[in-house]
N, C-alpha and C. Protein backbone atom coordinates (compact mmCIF):
# COMPACT_ATOMS: atom_id res chain seq x y z
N UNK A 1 -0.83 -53.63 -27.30
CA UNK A 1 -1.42 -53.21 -28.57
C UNK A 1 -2.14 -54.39 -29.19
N UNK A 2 -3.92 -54.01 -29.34
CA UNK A 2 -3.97 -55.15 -30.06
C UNK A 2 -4.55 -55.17 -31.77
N UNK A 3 -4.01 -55.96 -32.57
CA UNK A 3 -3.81 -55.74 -34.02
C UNK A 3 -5.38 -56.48 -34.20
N UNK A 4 -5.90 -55.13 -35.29
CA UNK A 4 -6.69 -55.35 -36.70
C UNK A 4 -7.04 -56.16 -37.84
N UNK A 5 -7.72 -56.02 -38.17
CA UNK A 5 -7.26 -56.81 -39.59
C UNK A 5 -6.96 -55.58 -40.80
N UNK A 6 -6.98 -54.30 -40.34
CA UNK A 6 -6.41 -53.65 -41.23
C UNK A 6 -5.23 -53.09 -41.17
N UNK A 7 -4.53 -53.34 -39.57
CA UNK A 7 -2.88 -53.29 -39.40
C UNK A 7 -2.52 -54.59 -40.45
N UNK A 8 -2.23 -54.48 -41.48
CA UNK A 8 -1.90 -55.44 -42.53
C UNK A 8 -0.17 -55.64 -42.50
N UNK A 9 0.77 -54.47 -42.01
CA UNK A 9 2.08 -54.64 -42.14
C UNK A 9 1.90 -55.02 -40.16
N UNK A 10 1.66 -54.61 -40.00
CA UNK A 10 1.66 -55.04 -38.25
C UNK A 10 1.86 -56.92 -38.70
N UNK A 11 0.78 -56.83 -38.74
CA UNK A 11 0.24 -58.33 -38.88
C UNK A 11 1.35 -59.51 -39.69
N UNK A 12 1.67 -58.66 -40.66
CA UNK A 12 3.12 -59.40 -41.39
C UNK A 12 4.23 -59.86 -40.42
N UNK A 13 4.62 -58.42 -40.02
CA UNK A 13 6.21 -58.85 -39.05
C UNK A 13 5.61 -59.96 -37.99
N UNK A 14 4.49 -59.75 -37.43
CA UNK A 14 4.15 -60.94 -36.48
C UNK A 14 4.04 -62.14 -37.20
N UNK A 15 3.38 -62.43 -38.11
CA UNK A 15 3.68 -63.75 -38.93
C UNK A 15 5.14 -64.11 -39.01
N UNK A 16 5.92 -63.23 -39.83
CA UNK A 16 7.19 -63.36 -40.17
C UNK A 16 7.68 -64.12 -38.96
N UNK A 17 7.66 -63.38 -37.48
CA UNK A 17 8.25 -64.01 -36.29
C UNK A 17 7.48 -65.24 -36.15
N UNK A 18 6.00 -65.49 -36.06
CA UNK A 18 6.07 -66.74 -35.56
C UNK A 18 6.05 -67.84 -36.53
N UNK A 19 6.44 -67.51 -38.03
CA UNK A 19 6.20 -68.58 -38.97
C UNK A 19 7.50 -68.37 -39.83
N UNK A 20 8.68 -68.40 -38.99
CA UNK A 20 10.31 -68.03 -39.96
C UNK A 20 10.45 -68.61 -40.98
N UNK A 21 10.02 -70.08 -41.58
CA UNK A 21 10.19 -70.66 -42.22
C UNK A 21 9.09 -71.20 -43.14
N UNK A 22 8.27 -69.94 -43.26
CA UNK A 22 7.00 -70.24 -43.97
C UNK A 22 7.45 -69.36 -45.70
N UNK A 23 7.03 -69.84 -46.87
CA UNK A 23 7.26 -69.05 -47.56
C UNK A 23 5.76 -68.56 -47.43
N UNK A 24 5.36 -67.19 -47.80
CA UNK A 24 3.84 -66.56 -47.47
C UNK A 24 3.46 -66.38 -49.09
N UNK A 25 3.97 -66.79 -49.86
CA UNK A 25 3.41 -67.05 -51.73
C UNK A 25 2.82 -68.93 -51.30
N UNK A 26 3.26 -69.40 -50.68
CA UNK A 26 2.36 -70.48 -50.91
C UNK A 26 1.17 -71.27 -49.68
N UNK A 27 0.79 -70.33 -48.42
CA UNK A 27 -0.08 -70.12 -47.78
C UNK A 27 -1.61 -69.85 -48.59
N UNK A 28 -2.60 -71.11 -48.01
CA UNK A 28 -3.46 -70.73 -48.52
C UNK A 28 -4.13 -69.61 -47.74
N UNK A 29 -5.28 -68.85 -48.28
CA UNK A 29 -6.09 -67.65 -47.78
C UNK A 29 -6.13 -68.17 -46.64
N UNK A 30 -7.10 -69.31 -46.37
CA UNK A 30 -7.88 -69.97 -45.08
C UNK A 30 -7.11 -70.06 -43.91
N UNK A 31 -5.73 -70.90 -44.11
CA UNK A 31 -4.56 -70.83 -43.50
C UNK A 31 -4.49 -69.74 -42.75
N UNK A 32 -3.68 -68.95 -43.77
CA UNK A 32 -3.68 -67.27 -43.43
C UNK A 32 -4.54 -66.47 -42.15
N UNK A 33 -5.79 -67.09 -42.66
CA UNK A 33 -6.48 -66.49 -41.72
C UNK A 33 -6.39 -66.90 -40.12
N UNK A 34 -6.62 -68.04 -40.11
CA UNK A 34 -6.51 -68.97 -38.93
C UNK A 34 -5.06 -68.18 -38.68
N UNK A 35 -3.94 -68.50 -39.18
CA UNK A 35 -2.76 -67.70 -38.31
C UNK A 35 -2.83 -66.64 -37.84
N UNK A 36 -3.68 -65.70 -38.61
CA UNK A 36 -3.39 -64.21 -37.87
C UNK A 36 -4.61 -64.21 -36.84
N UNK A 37 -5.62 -65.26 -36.92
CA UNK A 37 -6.69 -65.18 -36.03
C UNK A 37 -6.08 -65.71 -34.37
N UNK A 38 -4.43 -66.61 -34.65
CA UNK A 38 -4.00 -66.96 -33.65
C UNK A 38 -2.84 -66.13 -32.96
N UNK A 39 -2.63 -65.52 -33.54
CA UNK A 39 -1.39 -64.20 -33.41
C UNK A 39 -2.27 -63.92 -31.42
N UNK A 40 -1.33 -63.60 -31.06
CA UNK A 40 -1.56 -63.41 -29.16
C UNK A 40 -1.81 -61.98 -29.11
N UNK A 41 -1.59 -61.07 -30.28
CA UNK A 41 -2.40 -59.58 -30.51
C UNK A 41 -3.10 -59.21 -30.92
N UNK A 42 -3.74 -60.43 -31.64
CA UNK A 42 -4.92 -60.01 -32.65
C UNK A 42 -6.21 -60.05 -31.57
N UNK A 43 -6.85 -58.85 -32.42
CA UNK A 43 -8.60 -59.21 -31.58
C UNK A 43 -9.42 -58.21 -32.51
N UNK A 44 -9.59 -59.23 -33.10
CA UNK A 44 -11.04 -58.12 -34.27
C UNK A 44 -11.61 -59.43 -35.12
N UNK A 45 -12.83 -58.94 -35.23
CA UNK A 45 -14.19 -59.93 -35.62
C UNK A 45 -13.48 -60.91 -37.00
N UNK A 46 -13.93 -62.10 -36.84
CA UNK A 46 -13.56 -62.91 -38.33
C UNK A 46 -13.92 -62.47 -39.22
N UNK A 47 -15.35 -61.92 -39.24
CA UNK A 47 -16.38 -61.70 -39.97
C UNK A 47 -16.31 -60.13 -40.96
N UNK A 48 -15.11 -59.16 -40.31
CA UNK A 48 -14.03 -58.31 -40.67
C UNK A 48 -13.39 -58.91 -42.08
N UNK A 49 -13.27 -59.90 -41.96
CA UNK A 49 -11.88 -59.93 -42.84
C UNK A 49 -12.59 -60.44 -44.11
N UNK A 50 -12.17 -60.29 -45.65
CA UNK A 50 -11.99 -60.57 -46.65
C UNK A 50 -11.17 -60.79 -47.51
N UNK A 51 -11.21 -61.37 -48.85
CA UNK A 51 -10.20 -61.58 -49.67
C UNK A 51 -9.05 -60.45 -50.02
N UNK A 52 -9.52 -59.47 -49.60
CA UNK A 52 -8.85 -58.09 -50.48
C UNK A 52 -7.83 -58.19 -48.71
N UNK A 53 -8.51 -58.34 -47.63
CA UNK A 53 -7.20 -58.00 -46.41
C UNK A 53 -6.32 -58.96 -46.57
N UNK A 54 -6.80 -60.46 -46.65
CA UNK A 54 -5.94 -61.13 -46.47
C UNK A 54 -5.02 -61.51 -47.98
N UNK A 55 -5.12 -60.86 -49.20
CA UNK A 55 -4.61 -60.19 -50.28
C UNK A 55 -3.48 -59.26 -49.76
N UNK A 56 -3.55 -58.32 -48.83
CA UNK A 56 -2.84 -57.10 -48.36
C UNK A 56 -2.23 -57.65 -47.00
N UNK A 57 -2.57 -58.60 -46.67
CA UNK A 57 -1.53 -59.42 -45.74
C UNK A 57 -0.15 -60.17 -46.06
N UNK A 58 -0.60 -60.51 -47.12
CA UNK A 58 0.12 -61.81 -47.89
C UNK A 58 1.12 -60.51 -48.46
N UNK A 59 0.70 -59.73 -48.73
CA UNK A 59 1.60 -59.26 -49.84
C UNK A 59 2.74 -58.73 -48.83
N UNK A 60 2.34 -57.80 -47.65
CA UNK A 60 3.19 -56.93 -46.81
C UNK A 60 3.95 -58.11 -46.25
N UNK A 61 3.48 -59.32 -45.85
CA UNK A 61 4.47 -60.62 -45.27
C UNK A 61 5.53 -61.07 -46.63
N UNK A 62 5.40 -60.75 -47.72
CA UNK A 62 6.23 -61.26 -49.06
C UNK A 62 7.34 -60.06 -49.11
N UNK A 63 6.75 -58.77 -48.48
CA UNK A 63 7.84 -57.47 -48.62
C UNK A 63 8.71 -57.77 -47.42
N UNK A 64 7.99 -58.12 -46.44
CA UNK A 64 8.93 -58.48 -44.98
C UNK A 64 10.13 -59.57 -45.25
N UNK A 65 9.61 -60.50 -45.84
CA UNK A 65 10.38 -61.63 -46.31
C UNK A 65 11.65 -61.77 -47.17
């Protein structure tokens, strides 16, 4: 399966696993991005993503958390 940038809760639990010890309230956007751009499931354009996904990333990784 490979993740979106609008699988936004997908994208969380995979953070969650590869970043256990990250709090995701103090990740910057840019950060953010680069991580889920490195996730081993992700495959969708950079050029996709904006403030409002990676807004709806952050938040579903803060509910996971």
């Amino acid at each position: 399966m490979s993740l979106k940038w609008t699988d936004t809760l997908d994208i969380a639990i995979a953070l969650c696993e590869a970043h256990p010890d990250v709090d995701p309230k103090t990740i910057r956007f840019t950060d953010l991005m680069q991580w889920v751009m490195a996730l081993p499931e992700f495959a969708d354009d950079p050029g996709h993503c904006g403030e409002k996904i990676l807004e709806a990333i952050q938040m579903a990784w803060m509910d996971e958390v």
